[in-house]
Protein backbone atom coordinates (compact mmCIF):
# COMPACT_ATOMS: atom_id res chain seq x y z
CA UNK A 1 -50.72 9.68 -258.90
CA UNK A 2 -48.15 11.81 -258.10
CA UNK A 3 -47.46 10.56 -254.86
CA UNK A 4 -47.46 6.84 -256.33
CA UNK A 5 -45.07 8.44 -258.46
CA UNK A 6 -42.60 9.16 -255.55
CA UNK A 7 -43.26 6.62 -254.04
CA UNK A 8 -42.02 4.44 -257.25
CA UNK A 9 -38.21 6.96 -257.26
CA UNK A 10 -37.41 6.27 -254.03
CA UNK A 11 -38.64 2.43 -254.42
CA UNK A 12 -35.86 2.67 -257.43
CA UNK A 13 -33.47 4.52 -255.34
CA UNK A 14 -33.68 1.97 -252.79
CA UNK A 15 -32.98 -0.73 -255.20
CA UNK A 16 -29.91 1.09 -256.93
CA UNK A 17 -28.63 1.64 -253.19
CA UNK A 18 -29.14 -2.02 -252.06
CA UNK A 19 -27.22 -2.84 -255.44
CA UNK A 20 -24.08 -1.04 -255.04
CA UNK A 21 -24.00 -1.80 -250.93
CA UNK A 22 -23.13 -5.50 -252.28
CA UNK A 23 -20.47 -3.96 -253.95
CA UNK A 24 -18.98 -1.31 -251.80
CA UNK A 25 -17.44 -1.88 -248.27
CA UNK A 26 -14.82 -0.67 -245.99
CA UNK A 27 -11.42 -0.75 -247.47
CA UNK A 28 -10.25 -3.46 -244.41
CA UNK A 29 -13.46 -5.91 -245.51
CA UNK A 30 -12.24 -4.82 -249.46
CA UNK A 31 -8.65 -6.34 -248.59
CA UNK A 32 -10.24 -9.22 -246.27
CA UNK A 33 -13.04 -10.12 -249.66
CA UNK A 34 -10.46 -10.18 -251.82
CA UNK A 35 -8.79 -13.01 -250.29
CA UNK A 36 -5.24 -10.80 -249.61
CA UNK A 37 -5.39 -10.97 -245.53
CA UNK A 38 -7.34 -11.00 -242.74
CA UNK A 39 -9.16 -7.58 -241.96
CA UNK A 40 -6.68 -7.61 -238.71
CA UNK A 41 -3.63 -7.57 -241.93
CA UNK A 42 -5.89 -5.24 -243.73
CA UNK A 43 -6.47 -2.46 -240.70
CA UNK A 44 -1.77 -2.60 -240.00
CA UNK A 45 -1.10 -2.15 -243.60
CA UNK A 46 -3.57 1.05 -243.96
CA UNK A 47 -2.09 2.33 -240.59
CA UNK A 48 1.04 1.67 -242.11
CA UNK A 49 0.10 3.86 -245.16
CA UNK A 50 0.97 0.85 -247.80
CA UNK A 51 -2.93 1.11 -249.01
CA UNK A 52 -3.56 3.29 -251.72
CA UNK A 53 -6.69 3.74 -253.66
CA UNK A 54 -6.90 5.23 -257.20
CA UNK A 55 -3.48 5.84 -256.89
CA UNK A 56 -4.03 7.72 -253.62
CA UNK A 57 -2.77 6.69 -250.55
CA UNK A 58 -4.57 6.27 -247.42
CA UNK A 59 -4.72 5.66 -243.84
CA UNK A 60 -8.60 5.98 -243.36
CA UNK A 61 -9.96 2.85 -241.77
CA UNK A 62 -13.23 3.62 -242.83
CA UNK A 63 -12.43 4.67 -246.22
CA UNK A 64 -15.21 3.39 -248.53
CA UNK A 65 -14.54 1.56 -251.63
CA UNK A 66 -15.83 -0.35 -254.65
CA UNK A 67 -14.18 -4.02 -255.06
CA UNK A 68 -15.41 -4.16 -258.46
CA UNK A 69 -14.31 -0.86 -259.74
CA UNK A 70 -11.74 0.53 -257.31
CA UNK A 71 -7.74 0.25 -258.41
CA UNK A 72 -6.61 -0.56 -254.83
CA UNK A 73 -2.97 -1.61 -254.60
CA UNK A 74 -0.88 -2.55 -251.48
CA UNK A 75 3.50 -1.08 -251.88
CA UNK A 76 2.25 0.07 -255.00
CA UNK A 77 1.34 -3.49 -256.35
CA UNK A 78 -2.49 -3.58 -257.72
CA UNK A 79 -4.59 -6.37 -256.27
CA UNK A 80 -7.45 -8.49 -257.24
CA UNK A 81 -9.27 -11.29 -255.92
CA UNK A 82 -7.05 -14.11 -255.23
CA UNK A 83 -7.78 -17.99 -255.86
CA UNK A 84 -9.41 -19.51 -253.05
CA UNK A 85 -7.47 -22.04 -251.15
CA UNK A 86 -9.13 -24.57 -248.98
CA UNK A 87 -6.84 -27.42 -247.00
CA UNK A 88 -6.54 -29.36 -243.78
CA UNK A 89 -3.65 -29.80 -242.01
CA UNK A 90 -3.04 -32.97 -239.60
CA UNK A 91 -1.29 -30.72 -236.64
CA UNK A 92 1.23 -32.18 -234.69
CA UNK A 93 1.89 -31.44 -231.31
CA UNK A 94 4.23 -28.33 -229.98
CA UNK A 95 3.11 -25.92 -232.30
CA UNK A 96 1.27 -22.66 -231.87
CA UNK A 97 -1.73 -22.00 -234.57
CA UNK A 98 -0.80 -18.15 -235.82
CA UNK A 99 1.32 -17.27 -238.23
CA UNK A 100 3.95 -15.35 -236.42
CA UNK A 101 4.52 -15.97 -232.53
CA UNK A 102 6.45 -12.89 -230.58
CA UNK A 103 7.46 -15.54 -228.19
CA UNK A 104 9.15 -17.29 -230.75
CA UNK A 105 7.72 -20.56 -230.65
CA UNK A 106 7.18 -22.93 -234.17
CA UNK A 107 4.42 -22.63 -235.63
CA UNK A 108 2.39 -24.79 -237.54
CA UNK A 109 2.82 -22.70 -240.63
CA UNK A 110 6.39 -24.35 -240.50
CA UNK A 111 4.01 -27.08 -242.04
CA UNK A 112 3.03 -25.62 -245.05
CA UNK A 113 6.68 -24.19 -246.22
CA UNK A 114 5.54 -25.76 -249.95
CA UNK A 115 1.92 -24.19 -250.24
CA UNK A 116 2.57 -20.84 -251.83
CA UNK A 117 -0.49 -18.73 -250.23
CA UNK A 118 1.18 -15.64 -248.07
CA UNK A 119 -2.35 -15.15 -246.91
CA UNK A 120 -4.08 -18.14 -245.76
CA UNK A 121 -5.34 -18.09 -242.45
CA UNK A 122 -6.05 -21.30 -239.92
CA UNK A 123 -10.14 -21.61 -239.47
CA UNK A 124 -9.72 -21.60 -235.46
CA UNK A 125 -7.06 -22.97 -233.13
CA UNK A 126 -5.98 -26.41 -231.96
CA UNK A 127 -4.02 -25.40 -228.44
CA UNK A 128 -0.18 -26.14 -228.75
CA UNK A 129 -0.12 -29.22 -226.95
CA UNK A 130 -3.38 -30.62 -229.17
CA UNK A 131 -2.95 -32.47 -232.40
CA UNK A 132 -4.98 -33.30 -235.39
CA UNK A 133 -7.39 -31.33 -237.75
CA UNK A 134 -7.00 -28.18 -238.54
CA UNK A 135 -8.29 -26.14 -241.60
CA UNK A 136 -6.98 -23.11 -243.36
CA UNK A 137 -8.56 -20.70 -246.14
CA UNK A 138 -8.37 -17.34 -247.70
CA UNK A 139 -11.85 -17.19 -248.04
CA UNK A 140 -12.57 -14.65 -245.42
CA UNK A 141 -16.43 -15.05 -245.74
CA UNK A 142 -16.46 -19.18 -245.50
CA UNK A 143 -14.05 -18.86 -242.84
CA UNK A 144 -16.56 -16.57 -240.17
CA UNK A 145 -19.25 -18.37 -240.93
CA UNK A 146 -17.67 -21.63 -239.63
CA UNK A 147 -16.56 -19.65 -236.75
CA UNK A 148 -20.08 -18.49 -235.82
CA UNK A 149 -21.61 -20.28 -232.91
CA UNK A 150 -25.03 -20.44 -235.23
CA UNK A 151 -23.44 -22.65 -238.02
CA UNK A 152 -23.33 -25.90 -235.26
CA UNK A 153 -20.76 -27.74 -236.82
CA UNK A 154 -19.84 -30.52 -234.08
CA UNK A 155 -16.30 -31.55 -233.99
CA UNK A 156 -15.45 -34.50 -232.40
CA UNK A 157 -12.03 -35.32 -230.38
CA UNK A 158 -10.24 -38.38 -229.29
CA UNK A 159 -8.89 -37.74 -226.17
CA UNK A 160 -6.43 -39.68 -223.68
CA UNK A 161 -7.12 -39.01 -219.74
CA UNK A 162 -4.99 -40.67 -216.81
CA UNK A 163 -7.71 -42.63 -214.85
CA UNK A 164 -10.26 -44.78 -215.60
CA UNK A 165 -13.14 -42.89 -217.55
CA UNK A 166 -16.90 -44.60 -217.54
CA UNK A 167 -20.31 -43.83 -218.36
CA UNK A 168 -21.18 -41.53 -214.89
CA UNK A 169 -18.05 -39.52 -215.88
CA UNK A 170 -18.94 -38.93 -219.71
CA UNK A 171 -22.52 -38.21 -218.31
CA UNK A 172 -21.17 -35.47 -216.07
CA UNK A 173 -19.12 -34.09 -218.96
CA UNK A 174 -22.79 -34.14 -221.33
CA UNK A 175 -24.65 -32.17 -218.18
CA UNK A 176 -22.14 -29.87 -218.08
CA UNK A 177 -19.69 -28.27 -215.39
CA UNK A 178 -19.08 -24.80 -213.77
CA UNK A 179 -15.59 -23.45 -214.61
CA UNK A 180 -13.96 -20.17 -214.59
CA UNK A 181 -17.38 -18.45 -214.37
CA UNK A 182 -18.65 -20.59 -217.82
CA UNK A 183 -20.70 -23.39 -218.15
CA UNK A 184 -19.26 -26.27 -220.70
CA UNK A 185 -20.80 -28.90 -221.60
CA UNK A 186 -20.36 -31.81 -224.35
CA UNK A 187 -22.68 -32.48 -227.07
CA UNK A 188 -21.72 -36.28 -226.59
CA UNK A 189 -19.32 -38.45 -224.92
CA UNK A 190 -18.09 -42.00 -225.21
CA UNK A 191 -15.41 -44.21 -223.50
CA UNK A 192 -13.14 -45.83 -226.51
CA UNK A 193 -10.85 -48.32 -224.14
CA UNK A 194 -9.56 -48.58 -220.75
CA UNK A 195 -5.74 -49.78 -219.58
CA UNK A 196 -4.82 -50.16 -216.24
CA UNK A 197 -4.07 -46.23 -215.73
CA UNK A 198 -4.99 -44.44 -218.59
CA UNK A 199 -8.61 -44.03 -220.69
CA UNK A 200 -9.26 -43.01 -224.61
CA UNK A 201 -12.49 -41.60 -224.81
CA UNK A 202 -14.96 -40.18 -227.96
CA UNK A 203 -16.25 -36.15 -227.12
CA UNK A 204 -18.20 -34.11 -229.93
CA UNK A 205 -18.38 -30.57 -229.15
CA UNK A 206 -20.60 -27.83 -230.80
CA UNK A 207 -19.21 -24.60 -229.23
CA UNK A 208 -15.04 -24.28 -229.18
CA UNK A 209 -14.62 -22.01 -225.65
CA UNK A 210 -11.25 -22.07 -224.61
CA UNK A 211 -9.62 -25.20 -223.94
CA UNK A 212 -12.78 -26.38 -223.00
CA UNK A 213 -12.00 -30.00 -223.02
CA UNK A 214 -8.66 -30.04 -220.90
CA UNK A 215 -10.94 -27.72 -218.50
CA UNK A 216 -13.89 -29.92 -218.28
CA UNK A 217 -11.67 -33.15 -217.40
CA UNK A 218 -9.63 -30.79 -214.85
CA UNK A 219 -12.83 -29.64 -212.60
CA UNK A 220 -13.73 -33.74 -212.64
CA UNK A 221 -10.46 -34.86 -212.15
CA UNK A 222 -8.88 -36.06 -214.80
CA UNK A 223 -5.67 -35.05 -216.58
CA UNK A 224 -5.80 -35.09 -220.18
CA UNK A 225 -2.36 -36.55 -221.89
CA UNK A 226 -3.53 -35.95 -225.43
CA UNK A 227 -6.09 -34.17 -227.73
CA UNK A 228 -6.10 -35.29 -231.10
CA UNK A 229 -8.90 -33.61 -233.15
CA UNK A 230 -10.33 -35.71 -235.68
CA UNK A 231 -13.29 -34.31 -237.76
CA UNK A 232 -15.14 -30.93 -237.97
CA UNK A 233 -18.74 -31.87 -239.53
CA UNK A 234 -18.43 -34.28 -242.17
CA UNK A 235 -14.99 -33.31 -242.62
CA UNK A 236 -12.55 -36.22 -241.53
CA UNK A 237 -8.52 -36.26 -240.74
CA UNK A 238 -8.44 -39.49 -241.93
CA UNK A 239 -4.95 -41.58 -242.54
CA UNK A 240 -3.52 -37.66 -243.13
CA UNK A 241 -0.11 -38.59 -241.48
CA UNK A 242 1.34 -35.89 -238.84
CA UNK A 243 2.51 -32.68 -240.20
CA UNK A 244 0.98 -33.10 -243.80
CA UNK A 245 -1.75 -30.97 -245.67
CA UNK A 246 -4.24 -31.87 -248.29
CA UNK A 247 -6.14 -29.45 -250.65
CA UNK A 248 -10.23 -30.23 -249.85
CA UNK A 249 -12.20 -32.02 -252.33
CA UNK A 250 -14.77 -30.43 -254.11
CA UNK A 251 -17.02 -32.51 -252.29
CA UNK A 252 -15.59 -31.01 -249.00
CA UNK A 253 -15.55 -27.55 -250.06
CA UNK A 254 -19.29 -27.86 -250.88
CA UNK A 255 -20.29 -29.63 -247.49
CA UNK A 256 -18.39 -26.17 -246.17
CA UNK A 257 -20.35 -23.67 -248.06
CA UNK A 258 -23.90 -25.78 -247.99
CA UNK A 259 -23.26 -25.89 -244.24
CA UNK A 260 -22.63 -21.93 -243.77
CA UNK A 261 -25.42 -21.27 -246.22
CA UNK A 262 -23.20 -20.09 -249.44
């Protein structure tokens, strides 16, 4: 009995522990929850000592807090959760996806001068010389989960190449090619139409390596004159004209979260 008796107070302890790790975290992942900045943002601005916590300031990466209890305040300003944000942008071309570029370059946050979210975040990159959909969020959680590999979320590209592209090529680019000591492959790949020099052609991806497209076409020969992205999942650029955002639908936003299982 009296062992069933321990056995039930740790079996409670256990349960009080699993309840408040839901609620306490690292003061970065508190900042990065809370939709206020990336954990990146979060880890600069608690070097910077412009983190305090009860009141207390603090430079202690690993400084544990509680999200729901906590007063935790950033130039002396308390925070709470913000409203989450969810919109696409239709990139144009020439711009770098971050939010501030030491080389100087625009940016496509020059895009979204009228959406008043400091800390939104793209969900990925589109390579300055690529175009189309891109999405952005300050819901840190939604946003790794679309990032992770496991979620499988195909996005699909319509791409220009100088040449003429047919089935044996697109079938080369589905089996995959050797480049810069990775394999990349295409989940599927379609010719659109042919001119006399140049090719549009269809090509749904499930991973997102680095430049993998424009690296594919280069090992087989082809130079690629533009990427336009136009759908991630279900979710569709559309008649979104160049350089314009769009809040997501509800409808979206819950394709999102049913997709990343939240």
């Amino acid at each position: 009995m009296k062992r069933q008796a321990r056995a039930a107070g740790r079996n409670r302890d256990h349960a009080h522990t699993g309840e408040r790790a839901g609620k306490r975290v690292t003061l970065p992942r508190a900042l990065s929850k809370l939709g206020y900045c990336s954990r990146a943002q979060a880890e600069k601005l608690i070097a910077d000592g412009r983190v305090s916590v009860g009141g207390r300031k603090t430079t202690d990466l690993s400084h544990w807090v509680d999200i729901d209890t906590d007063r935790i305040a950033v130039d002396g300003v308390p925070i709470a959760a913000q409203a989450k944000i969810y919109l696409m942008l239709n990139k144009p071309r020439g711009l770098v996806t971050t939010r501030d570029d030491p080389e100087g370059r625009a940016t496509v946050f020059s895009c979204l001068d009228a959406v008043d979210a400091p800390f939104l975040s793209p969900v990925g990159r589109l390579d300055k010389a690529s175009e189309g959909l891109l999405l952005f969020t300050n819901d840190t959680v939604l946003a790794q989960r679309l990032l992770d590999p496991a979620t499988h979320l195909g996005k699909v590209y319509h791409v220009q190449v100088r040449g003429i592209f047919d089935e044996a090529v697109a079938a080369r680019m589905m089996e995959g090619v050797a480049e810069g000591g990775e394999w990349l492959k295409a989940k599927s790949v379609r010719p659109l139409r042919s001119g006399d020099r140049n090719s549009w052609i269809e090509v749904e991806l499930e991973e997102g390596r680095n430049r993998q497209i424009r690296r594919m076409l280069d090992v087989l020969g082809f130079e690629c004159l533009r990427l336009i992205r136009i759908s991630i999942g279900e979710i569709r650029l559309g008649d979104l004209p160049k350089g314009a955002s769009r809040p997501l639908t509800e409808a979206e936003i819950h394709y999102l979260k049913r997709r990343t299982g939240l």
